[in-house]
C-alpha atoms as a PDB file:
ATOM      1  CA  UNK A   1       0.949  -4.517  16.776  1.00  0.00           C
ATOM      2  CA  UNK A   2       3.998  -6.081  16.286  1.00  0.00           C
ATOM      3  CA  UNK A   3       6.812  -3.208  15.146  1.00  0.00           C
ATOM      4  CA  UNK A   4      10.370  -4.091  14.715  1.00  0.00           C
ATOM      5  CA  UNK A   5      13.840  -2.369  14.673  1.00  0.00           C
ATOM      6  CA  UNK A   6      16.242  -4.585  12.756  1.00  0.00           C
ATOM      7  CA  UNK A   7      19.945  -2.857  13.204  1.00  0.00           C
ATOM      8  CA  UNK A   8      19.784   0.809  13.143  1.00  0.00           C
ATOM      9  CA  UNK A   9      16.338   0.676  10.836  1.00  0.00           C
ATOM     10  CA  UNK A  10      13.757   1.612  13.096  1.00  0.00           C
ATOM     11  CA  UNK A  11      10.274   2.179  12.020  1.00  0.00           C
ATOM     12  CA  UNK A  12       8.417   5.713  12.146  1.00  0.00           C
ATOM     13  CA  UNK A  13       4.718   5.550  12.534  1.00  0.00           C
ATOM     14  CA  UNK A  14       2.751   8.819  12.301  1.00  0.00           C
ATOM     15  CA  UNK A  15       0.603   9.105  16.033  1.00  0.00           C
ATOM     16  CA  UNK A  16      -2.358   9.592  13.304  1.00  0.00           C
ATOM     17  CA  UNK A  17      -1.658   6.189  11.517  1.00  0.00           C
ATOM     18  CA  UNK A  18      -3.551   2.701  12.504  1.00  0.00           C
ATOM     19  CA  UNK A  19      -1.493  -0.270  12.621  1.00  0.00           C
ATOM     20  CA  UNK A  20      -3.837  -3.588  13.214  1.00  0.00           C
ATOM     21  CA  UNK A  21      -2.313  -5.386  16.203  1.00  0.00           C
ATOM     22  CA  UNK A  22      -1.649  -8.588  13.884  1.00  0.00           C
ATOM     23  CA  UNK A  23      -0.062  -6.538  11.646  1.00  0.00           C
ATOM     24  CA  UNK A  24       3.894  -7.023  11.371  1.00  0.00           C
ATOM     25  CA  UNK A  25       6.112  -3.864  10.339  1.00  0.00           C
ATOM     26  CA  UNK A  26      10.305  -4.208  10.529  1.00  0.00           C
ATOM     27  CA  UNK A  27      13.015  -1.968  10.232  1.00  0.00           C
ATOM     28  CA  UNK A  28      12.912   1.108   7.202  1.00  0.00           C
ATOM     29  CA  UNK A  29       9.125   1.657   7.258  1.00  0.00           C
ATOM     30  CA  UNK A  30       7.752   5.182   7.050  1.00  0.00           C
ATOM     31  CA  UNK A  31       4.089   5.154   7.516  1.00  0.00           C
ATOM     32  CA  UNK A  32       2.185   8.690   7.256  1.00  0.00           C
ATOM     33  CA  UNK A  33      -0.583  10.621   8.808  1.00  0.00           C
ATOM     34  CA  UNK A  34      -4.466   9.080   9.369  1.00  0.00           C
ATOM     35  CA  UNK A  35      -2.907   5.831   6.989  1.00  0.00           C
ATOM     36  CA  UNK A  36      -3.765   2.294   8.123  1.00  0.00           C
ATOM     37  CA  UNK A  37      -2.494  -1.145   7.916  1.00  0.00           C
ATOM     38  CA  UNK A  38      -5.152  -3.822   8.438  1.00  0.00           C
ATOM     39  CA  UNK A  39      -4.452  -7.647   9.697  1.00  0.00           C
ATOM     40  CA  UNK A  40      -1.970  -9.986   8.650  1.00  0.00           C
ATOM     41  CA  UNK A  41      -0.222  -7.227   6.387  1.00  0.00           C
ATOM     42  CA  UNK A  42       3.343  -7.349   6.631  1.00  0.00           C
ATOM     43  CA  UNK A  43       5.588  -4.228   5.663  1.00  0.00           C
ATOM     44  CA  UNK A  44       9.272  -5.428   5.661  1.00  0.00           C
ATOM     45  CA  UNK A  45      12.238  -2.982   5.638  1.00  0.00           C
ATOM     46  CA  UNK A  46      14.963  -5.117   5.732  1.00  0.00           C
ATOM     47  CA  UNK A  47      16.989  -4.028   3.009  1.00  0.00           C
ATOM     48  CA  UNK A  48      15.104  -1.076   1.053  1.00  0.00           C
ATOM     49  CA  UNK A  49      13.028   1.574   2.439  1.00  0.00           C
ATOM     50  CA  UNK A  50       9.277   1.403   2.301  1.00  0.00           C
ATOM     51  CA  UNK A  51       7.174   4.699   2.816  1.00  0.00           C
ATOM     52  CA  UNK A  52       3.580   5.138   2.336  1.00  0.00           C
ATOM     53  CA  UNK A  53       2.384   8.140   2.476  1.00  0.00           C
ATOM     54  CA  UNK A  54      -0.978   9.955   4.088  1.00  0.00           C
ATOM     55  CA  UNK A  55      -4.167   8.701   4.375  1.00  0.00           C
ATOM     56  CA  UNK A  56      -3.074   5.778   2.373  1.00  0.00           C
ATOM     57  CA  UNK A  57      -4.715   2.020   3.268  1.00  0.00           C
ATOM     58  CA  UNK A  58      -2.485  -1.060   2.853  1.00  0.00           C
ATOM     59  CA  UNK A  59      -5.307  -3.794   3.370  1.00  0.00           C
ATOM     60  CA  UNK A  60      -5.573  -7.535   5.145  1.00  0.00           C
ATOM     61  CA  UNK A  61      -2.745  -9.745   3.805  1.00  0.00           C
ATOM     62  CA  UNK A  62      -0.632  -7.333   2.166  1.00  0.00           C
ATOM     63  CA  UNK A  63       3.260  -8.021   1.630  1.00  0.00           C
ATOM     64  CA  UNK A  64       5.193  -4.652   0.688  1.00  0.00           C
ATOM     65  CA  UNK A  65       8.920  -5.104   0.423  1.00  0.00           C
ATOM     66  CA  UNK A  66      11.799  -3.574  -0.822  1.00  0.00           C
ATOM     67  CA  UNK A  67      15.186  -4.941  -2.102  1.00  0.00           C
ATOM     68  CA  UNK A  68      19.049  -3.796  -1.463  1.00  0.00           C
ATOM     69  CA  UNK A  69      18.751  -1.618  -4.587  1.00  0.00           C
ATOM     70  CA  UNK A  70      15.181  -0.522  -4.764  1.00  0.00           C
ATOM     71  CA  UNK A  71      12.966   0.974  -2.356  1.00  0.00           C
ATOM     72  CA  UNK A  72       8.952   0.854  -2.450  1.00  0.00           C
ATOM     73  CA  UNK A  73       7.090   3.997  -2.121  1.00  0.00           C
ATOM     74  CA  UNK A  74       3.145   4.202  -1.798  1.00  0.00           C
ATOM     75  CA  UNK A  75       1.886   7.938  -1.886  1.00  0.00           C
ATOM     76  CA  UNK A  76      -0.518   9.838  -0.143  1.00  0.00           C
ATOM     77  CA  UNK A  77      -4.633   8.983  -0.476  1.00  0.00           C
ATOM     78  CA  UNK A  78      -3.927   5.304  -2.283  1.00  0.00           C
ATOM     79  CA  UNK A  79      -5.594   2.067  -1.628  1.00  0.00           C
ATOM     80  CA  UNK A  80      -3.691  -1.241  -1.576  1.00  0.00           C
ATOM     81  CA  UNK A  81      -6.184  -3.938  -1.748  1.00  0.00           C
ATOM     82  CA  UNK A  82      -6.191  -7.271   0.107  1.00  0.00           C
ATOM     83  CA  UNK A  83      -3.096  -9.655  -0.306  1.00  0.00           C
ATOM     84  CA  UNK A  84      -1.827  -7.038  -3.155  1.00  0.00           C
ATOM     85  CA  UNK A  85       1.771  -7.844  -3.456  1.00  0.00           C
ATOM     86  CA  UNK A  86       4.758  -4.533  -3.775  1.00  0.00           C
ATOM     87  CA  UNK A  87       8.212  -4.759  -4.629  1.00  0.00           C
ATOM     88  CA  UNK A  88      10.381  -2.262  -5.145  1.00  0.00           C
ATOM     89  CA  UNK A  89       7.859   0.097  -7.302  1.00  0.00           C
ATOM     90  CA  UNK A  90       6.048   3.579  -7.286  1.00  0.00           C
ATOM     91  CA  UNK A  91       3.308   3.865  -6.235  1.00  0.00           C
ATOM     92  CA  UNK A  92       2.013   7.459  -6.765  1.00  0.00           C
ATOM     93  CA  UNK A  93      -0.750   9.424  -4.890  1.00  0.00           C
ATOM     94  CA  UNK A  94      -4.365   8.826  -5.403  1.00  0.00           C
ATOM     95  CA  UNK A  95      -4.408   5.561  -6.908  1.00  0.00           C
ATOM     96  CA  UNK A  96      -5.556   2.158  -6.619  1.00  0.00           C
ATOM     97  CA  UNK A  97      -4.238  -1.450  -6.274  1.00  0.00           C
ATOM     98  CA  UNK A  98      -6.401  -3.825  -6.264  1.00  0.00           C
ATOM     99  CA  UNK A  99      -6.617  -7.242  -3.909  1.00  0.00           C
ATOM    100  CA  UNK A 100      -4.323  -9.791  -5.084  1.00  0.00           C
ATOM    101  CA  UNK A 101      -2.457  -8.239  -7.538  1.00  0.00           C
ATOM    102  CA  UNK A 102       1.688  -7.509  -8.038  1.00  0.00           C
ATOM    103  CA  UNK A 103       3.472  -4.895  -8.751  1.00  0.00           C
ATOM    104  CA  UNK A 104       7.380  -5.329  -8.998  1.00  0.00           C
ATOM    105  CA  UNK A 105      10.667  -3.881  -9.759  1.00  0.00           C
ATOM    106  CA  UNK A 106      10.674  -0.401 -10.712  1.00  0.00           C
ATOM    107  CA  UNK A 107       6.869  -0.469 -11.828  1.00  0.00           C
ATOM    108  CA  UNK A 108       5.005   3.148 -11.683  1.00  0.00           C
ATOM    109  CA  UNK A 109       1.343   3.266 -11.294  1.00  0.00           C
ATOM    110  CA  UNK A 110       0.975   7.349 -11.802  1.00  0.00           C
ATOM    111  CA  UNK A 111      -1.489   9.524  -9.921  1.00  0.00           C
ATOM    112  CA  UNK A 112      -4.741   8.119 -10.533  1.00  0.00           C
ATOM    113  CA  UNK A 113      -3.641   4.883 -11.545  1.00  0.00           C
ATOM    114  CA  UNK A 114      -5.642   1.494 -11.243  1.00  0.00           C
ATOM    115  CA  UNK A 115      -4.519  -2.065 -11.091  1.00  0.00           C
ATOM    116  CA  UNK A 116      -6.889  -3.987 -11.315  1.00  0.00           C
ATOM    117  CA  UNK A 117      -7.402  -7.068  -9.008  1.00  0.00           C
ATOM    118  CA  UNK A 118      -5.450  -9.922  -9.283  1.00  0.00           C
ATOM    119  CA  UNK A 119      -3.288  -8.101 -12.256  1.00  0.00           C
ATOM    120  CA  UNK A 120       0.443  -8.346 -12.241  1.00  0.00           C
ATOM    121  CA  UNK A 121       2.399  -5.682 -12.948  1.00  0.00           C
ATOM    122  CA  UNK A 122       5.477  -6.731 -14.279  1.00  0.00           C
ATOM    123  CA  UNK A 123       9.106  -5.258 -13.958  1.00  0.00           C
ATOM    124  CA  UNK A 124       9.797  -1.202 -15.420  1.00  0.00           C
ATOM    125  CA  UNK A 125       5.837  -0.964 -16.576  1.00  0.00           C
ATOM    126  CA  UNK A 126       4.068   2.045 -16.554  1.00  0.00           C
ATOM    127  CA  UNK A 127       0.302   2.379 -15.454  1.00  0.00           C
ATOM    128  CA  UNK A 128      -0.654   6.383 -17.205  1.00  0.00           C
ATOM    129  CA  UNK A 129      -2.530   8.643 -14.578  1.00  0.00           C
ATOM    130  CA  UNK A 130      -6.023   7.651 -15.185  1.00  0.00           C
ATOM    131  CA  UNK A 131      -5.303   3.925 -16.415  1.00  0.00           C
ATOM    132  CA  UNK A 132      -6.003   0.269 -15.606  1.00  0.00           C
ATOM    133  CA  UNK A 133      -3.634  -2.147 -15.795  1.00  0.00           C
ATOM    134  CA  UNK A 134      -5.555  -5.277 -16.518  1.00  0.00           C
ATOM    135  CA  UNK A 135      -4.598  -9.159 -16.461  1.00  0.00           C
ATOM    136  CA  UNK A 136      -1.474 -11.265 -16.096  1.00  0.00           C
ATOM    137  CA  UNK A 137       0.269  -9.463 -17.587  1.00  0.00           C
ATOM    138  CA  UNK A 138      -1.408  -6.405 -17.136  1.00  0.00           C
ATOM    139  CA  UNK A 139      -2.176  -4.443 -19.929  1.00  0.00           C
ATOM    140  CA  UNK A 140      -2.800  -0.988 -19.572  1.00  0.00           C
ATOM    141  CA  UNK A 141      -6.716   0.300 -20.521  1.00  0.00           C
ATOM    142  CA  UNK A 142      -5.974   4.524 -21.154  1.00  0.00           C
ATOM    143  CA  UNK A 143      -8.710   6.888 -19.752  1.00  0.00           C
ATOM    144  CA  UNK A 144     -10.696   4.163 -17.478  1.00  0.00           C
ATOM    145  CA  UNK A 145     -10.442   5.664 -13.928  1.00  0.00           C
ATOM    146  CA  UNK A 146     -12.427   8.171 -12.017  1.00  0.00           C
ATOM    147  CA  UNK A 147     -10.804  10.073  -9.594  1.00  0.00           C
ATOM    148  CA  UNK A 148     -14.012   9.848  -7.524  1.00  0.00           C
ATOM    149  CA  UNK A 149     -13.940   6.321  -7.596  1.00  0.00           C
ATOM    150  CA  UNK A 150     -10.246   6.294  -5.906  1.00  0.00           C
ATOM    151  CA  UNK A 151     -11.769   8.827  -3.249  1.00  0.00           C
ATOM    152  CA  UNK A 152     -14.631   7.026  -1.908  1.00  0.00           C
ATOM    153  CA  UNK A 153     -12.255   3.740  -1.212  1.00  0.00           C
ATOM    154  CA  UNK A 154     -10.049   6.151   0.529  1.00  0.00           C
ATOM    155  CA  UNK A 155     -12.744   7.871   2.658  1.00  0.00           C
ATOM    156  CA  UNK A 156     -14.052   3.929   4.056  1.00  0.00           C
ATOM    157  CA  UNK A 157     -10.294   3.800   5.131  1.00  0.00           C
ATOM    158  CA  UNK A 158      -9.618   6.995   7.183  1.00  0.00           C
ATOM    159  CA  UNK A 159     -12.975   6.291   8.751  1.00  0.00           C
ATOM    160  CA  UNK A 160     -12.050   3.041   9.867  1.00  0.00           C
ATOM    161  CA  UNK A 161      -8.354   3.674  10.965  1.00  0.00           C
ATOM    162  CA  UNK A 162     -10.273   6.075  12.858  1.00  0.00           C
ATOM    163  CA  UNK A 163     -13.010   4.066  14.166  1.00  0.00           C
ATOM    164  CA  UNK A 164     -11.085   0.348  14.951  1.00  0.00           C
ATOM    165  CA  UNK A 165      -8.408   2.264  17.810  1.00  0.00           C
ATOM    166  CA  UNK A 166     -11.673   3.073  19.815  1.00  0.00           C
ATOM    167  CA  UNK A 167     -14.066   0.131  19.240  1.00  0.00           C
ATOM    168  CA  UNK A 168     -12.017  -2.879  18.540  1.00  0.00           C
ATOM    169  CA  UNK A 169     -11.673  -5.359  21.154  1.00  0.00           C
ATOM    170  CA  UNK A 170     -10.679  -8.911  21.847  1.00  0.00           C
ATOM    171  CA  UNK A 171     -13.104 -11.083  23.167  1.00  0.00           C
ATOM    172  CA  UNK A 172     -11.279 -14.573  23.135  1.00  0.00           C
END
């Protein structure tokens, strides 16, 4: 994996957490217990902080980043689809963002929370607890998500951050 320090921001990686070797994380990156960040993802601390929290999957292609003013935060037992795109938003526990989809500046998807693929989540939006936020831009869809739904993309995720360390190998 390739981890960076830039200047005194150092990343801290929980022993628990999988980071895919072609996976690129610099400088003020938290990343929490049993979570896992899968190829070509790139988590960039340069200027804000970025933290994701526990058991939390940030899928192939992701870009999280985080500017001077605003820091992006992904909680505990969420799912960030492939190429999904964060900037400087909330993201809280047990919710969902879907592959190719944006969330930006000071954007909250509550616990529970769904955006839906390819959505774009545009600056200071909300996205309820239990909600989709739909299309470009998103609308929000009240009372749409399971939490069971959330749970079972979760559960693939620990099992595989837990499986790739021991059967992943390169075979040029």
């Amino acid at each position: 994996m390739a981890v960076y320090a830039l200047g005194e921001r150092v990343p801290t990686i929980a022993d628990t957490a999988y980071v895919h070797p072609d996976a690129v994380v610099i400088g003020s990156v938290t990343i929490g217990e049993y979570s896992s960040v899968w190829p070509s993802t790139v988590l960039r601390g340069d200027y804000g902080e970025i933290t994701v929290g526990d058991r939390t999957s940030v899928q192939d292609g992701a870009v999280i980043h985080a500017t001077h003013d605003l820091s992006t935060h992904i909680g505990s037992d969420c799912v960030i689809g492939h190429n999904a795109h964060l900037e400087g938003c909330t993201i809280e526990d047990k919710s969902l963002v879907g592959s190719g989809s944006i969330v930006l500046h000071r954007a909250i998807v509550r616990t529970g929370g769904l955006v839906g693929a390819g959505a774009v989540v545009s600056n200071g939006t909300e996205v309820p607890s239990g909600a989709m936020a739909l299309g470009v831009p998103a609308k929000i869809k009240p009372d749409s998500v399971t939490p069971e739904f959330i749970e079972l993309a979760v559960a693939v995720y620990i099992d595989n951050a837990k499986r790739y360390p021991k059967e992943l190998r390169r075979i040029d």
